[in-house]
Protein backbone atom coordinates (compact mmCIF):
# COMPACT_ATOMS: atom_id res chain seq x y z
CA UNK A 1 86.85 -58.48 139.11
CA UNK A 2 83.31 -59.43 140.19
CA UNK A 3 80.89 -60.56 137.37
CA UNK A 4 77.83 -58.42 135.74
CA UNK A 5 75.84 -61.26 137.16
CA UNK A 6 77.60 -62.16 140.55
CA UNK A 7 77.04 -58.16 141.35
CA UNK A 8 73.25 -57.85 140.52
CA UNK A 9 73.17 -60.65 142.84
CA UNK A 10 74.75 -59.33 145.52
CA UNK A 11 72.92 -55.55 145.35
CA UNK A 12 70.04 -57.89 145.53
CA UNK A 13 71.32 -59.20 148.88
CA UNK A 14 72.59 -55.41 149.81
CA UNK A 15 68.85 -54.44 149.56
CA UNK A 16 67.79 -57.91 151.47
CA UNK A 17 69.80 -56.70 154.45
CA UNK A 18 69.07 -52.92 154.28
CA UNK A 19 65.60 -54.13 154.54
CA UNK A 20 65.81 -56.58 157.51
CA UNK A 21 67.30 -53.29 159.07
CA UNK A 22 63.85 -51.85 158.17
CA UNK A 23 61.76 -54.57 159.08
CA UNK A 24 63.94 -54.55 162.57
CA UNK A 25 63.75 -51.02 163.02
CA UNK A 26 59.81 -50.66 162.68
CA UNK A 27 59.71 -53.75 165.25
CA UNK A 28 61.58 -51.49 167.68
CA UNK A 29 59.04 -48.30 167.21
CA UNK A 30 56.06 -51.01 167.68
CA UNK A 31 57.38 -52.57 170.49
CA UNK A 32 58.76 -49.41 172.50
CA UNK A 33 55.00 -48.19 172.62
CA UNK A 34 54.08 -51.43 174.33
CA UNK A 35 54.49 -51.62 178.11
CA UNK A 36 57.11 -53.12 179.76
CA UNK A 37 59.05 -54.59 177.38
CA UNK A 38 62.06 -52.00 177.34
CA UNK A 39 64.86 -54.80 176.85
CA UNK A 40 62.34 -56.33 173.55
CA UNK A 41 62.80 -52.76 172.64
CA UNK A 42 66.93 -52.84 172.97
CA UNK A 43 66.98 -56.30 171.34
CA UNK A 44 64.98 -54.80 168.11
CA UNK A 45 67.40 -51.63 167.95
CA UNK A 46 70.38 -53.89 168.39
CA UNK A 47 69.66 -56.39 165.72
CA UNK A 48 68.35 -53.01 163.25
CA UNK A 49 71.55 -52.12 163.82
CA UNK A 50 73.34 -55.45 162.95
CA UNK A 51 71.08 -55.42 159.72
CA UNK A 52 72.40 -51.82 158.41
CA UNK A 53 76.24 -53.51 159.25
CA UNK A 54 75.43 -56.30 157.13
CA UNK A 55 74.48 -54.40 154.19
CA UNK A 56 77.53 -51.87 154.57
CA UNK A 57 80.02 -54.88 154.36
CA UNK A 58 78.26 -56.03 151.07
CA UNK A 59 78.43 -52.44 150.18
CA UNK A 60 82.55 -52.39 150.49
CA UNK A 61 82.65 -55.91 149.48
CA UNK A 62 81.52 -55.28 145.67
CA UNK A 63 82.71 -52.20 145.49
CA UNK A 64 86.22 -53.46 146.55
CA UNK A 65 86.04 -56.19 144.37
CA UNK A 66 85.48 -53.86 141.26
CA UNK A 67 81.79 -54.14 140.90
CA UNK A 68 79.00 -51.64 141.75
CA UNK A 69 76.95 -51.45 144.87
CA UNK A 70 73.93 -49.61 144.14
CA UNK A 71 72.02 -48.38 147.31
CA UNK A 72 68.07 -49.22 147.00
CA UNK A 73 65.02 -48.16 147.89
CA UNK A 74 63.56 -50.01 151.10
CA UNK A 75 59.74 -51.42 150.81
CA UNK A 76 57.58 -50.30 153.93
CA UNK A 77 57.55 -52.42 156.42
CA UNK A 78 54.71 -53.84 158.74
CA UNK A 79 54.34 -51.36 161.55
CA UNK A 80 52.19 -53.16 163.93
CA UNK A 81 52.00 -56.58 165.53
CA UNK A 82 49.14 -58.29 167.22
CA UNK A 83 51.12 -59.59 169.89
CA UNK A 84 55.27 -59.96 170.52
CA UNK A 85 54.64 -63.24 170.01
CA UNK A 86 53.28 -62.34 166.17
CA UNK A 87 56.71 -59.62 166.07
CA UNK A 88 59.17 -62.57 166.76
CA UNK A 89 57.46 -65.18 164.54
CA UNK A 90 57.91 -63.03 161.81
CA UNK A 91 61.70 -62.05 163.09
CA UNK A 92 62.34 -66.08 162.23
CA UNK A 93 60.32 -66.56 158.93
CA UNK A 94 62.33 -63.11 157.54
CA UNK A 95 65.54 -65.01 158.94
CA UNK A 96 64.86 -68.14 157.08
CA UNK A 97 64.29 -65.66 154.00
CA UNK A 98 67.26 -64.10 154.43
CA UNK A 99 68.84 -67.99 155.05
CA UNK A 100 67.64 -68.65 151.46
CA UNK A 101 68.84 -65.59 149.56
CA UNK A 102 72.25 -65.95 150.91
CA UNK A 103 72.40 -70.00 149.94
CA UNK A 104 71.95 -68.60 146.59
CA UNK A 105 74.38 -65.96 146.44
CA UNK A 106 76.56 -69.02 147.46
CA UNK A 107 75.19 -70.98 144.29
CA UNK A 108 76.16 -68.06 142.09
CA UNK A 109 79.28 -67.52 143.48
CA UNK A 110 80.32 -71.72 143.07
CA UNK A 111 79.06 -71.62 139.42
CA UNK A 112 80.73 -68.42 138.44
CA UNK A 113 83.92 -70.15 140.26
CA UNK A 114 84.37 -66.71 142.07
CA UNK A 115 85.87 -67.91 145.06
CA UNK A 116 86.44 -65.31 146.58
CA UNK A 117 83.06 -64.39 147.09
CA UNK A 118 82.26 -67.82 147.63
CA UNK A 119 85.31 -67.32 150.60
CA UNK A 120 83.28 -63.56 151.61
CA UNK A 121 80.30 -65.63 151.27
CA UNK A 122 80.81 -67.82 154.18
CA UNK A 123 80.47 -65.50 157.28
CA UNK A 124 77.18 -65.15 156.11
CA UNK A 125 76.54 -68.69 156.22
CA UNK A 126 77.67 -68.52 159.63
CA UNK A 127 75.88 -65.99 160.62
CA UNK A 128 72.58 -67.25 159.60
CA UNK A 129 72.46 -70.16 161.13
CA UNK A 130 73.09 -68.10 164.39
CA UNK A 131 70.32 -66.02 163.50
CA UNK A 132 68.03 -69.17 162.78
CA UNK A 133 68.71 -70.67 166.06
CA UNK A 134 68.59 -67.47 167.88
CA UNK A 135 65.21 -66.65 166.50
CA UNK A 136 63.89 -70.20 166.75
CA UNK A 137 64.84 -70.44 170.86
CA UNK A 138 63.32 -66.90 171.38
CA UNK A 139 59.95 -68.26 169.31
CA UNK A 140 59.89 -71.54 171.54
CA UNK A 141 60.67 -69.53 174.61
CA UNK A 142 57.69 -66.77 173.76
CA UNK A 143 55.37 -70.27 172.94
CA UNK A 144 56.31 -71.99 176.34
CA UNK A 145 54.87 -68.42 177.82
CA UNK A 146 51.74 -68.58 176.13
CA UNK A 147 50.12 -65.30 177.64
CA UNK A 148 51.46 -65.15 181.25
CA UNK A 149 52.40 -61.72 181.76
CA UNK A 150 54.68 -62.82 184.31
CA UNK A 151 56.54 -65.23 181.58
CA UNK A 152 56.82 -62.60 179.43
CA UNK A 153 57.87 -60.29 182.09
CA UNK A 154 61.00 -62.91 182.60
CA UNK A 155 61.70 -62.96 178.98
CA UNK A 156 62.17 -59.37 178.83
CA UNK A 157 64.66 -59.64 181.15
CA UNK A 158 66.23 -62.86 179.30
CA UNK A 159 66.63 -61.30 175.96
CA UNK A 160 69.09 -59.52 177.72
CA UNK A 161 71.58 -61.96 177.94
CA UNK A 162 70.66 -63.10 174.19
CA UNK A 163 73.75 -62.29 171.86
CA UNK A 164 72.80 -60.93 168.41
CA UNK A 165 74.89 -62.21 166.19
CA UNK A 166 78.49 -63.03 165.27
CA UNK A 167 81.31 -60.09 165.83
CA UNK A 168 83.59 -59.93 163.07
């Protein structure tokens, strides 16, 4: 049985992750109105997509475990960028975020000696260190670029190759 305090803590992280779906999703919509960036555009839907399967394992996780996992309402997210350049530096500071907020889900879970959410816990770990580094190498990519059009034309067709995150 989960604890009152070990499940607040994890709807907290359920809405985290449905949001970063958000956040992803209205990314997507920005960037498929910019021009030729149509694999940017796949990459966004893709890692929306991962978001919404994050939050859904939560989602079985608590309510497996005996708890409650309440479904939230999502915060508007921003819906324009200054540049793809501005889109993926926020990507990584929302990953770092995200980083933190699972760290101390992991906290919780050691001091309530729940280990086995402390056990569930840990593909999340995993997985955000992935999504650190992946974010991170796309930023220093987009910065080595600066604005050559031609640069970014080759990253387009980089981010192709770019896995988005960790199959289960």
């Amino acid at each position: 049985m989960i604890s009152k305090r070990m499940n607040e803590a994890l709807n907290e992280q359920i809405k985290i992750e449905g949001q970063s779906s958000m956040v992803y999703l209205a990314m997507a919509s920005w960037a498929e109105i910019q021009p030729g960036i149509d694999n940017v555009v796949s990459f966004f839907y893709r890692h929306s997509d991962e978001e919404r399967e994050h939050m859904l394992k939560l989602i079985h996780f608590v309510n497996e475990r005996g708890g409650f996992a309440m479904i939230p309402a999502f915060e508007q997210p921003t819906l324009t960028y200054p540049s793809i350049n501005h889109a993926f530096k926020e990507l990584l500071e929302h990953e770092m975020m995200v980083s933190k907020s699972i760290n101390n889900l992991v906290d919780i879970s050691l001091q309530e000696k729940d280990y086995a959410t402390h056990n569930f816990l840990q593909w999340y770990v995993a997985e955000q260190i992935e999504e650190e580094a992946l974010a991170r190498t796309l930023n220093d990519k987009l910065e080595l670029i600066g604005d050559d059009k031609g640069g970014l034309y080759l990253f387009d067709k980089d981010i192709l190759t770019v896995s988005v995150g960790t199959e289960e």
